[in-house]
Every structure is written in structure tokens, then in C-alpha cells.
N, C-alpha and C. Protein backbone atom coordinates (compact mmCIF):
# COMPACT_ATOMS: atom_id res chain seq x y z
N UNK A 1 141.45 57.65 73.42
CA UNK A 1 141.85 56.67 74.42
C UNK A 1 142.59 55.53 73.73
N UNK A 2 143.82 55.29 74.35
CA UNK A 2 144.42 54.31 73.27
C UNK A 2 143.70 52.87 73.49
N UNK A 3 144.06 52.00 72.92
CA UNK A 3 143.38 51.03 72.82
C UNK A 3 143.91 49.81 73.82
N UNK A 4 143.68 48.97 74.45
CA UNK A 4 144.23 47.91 75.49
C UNK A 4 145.48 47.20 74.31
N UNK A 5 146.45 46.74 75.11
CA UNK A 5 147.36 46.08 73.97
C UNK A 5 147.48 44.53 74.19
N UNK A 6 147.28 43.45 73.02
CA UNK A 6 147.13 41.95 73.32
C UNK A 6 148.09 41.34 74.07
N UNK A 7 147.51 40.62 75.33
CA UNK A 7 148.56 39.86 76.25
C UNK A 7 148.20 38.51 75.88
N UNK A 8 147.52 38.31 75.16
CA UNK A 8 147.61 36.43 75.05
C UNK A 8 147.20 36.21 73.08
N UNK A 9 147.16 34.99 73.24
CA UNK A 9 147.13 34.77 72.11
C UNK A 9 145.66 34.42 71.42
N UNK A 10 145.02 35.14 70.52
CA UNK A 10 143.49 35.17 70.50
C UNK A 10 143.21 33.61 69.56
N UNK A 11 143.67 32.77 69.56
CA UNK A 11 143.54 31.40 68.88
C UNK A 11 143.95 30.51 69.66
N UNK A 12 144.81 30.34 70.90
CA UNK A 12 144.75 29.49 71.96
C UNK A 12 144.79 30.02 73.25
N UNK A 13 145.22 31.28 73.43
CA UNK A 13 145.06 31.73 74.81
C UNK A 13 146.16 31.63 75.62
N UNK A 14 147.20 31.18 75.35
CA UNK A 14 149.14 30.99 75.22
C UNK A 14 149.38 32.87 76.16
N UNK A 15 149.81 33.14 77.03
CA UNK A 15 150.45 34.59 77.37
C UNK A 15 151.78 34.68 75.55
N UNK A 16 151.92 36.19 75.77
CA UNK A 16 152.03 36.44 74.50
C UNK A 16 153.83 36.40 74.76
N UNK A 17 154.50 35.79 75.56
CA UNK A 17 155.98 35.79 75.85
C UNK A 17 156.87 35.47 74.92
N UNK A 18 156.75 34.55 74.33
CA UNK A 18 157.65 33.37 73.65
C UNK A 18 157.86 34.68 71.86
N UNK A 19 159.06 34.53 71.83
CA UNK A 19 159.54 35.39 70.14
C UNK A 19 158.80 34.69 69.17
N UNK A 20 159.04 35.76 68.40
CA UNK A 20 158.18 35.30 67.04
C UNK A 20 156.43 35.70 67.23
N UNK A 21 155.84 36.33 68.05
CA UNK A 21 154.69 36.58 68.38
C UNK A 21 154.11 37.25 67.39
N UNK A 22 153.41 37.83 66.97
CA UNK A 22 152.52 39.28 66.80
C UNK A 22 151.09 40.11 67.00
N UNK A 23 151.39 41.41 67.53
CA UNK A 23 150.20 42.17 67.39
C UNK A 23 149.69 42.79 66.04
N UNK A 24 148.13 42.75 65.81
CA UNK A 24 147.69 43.20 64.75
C UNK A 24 146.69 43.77 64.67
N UNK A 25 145.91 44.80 63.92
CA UNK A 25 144.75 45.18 64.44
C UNK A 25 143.63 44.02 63.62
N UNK A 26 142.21 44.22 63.99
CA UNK A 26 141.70 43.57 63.37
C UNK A 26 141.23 44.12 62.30
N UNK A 27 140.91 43.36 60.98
CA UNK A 27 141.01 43.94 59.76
C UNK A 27 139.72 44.61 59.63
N UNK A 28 138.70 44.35 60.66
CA UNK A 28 137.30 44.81 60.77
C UNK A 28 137.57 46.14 61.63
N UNK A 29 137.52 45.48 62.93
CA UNK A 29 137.45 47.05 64.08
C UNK A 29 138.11 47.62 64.02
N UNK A 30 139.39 47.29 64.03
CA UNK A 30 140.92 47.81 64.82
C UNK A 30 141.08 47.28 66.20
N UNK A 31 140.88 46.26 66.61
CA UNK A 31 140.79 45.83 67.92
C UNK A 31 142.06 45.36 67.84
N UNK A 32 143.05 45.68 68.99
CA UNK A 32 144.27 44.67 68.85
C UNK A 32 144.22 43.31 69.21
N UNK A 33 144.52 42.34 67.79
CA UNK A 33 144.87 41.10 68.54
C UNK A 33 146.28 40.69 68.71
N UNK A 34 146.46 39.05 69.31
CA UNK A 34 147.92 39.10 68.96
C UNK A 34 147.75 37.37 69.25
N UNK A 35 148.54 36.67 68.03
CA UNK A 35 149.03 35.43 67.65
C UNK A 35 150.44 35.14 67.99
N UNK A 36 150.35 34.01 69.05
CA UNK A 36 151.49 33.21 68.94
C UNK A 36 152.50 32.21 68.02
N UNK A 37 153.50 32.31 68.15
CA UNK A 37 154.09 31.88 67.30
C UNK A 37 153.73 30.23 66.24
N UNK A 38 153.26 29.60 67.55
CA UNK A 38 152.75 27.91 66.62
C UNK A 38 151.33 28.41 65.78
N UNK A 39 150.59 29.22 66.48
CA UNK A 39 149.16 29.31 65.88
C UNK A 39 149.63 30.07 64.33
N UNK A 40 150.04 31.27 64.86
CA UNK A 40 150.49 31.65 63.46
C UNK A 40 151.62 30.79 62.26
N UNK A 41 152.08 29.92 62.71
CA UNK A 41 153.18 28.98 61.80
C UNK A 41 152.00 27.82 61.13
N UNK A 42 150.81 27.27 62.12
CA UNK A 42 149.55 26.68 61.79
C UNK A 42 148.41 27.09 61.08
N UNK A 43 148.63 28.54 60.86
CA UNK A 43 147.65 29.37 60.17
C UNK A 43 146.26 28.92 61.05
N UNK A 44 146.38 28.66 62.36
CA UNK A 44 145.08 28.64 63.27
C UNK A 44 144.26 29.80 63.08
N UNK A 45 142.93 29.48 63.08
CA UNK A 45 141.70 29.88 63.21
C UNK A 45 141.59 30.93 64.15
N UNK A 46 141.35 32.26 64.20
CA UNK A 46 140.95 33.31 65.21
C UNK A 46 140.06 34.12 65.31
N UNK A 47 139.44 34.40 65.95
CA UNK A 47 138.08 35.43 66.21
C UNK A 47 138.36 36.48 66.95
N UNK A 48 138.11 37.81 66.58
CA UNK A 48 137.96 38.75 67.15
C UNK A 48 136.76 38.76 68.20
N UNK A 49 137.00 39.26 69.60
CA UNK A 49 136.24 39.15 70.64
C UNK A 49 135.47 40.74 70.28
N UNK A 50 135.81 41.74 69.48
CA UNK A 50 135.20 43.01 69.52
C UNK A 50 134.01 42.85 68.91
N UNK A 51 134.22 42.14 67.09
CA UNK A 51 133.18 42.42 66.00
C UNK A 51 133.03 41.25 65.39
N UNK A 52 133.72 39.84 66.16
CA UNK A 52 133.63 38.54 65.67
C UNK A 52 134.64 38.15 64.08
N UNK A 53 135.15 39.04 63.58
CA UNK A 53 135.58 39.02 62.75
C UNK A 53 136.48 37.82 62.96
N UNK A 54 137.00 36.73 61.97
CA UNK A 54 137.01 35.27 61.29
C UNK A 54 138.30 35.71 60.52
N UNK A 55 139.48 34.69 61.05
CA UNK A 55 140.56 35.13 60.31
C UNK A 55 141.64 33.58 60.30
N UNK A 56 142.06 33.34 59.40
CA UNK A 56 142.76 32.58 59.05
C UNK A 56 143.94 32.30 59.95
């Protein structure tokens, strides 16, 4: 079953529209997340909602 694919941004919650985005799996589950462009340029703080996994 494939996996759901990230519509927002898992460090502010931003819809995932704006360029420069990305999806990634998580380095724990494989859960897809996906970071918006300021969070990721901020190196903001994110949590995986699957396995809690803590990521820079």
C-alpha cells in the first residue's frame, strides 16, 4: 500500500505550495514528511507524527 504523500509542512503546518519545498522519508519509519521552504532555510525543529522521530 503506498504510503499517504506530505501536504503540509511537518514544522509549521504551511500547505506544501510555495517552491523550494521538500518531501522526505523519515530517517526512522519511512513516514513521508515534507518541509517548507523558510522552516527548512531555518533548520526548524520537526517531529515525525508516526515514530516521534526529532530532526533538525
Amino acid at each position: 500500500m503506498p504510503k499517504a504523500e506530505a501536504k503540509n509542512c511537518v514544522s509549521c503546518g504551511v500547505n506544501l505550495i510555495e517552491r523550494g519545498y521538500a518531501r522526505f522519508p523519515c530517517p526512522k519509519c519511512g513516514n513521508e514528511l515534507g518541509r517548507c521552504v523558510s522552516c527548512r532555510h531555518q533548520s526548524n525543529q520537526y517531529k515525525c507524527a508516526n515514530c516521534s522521530f526529532e530532526g533538525p
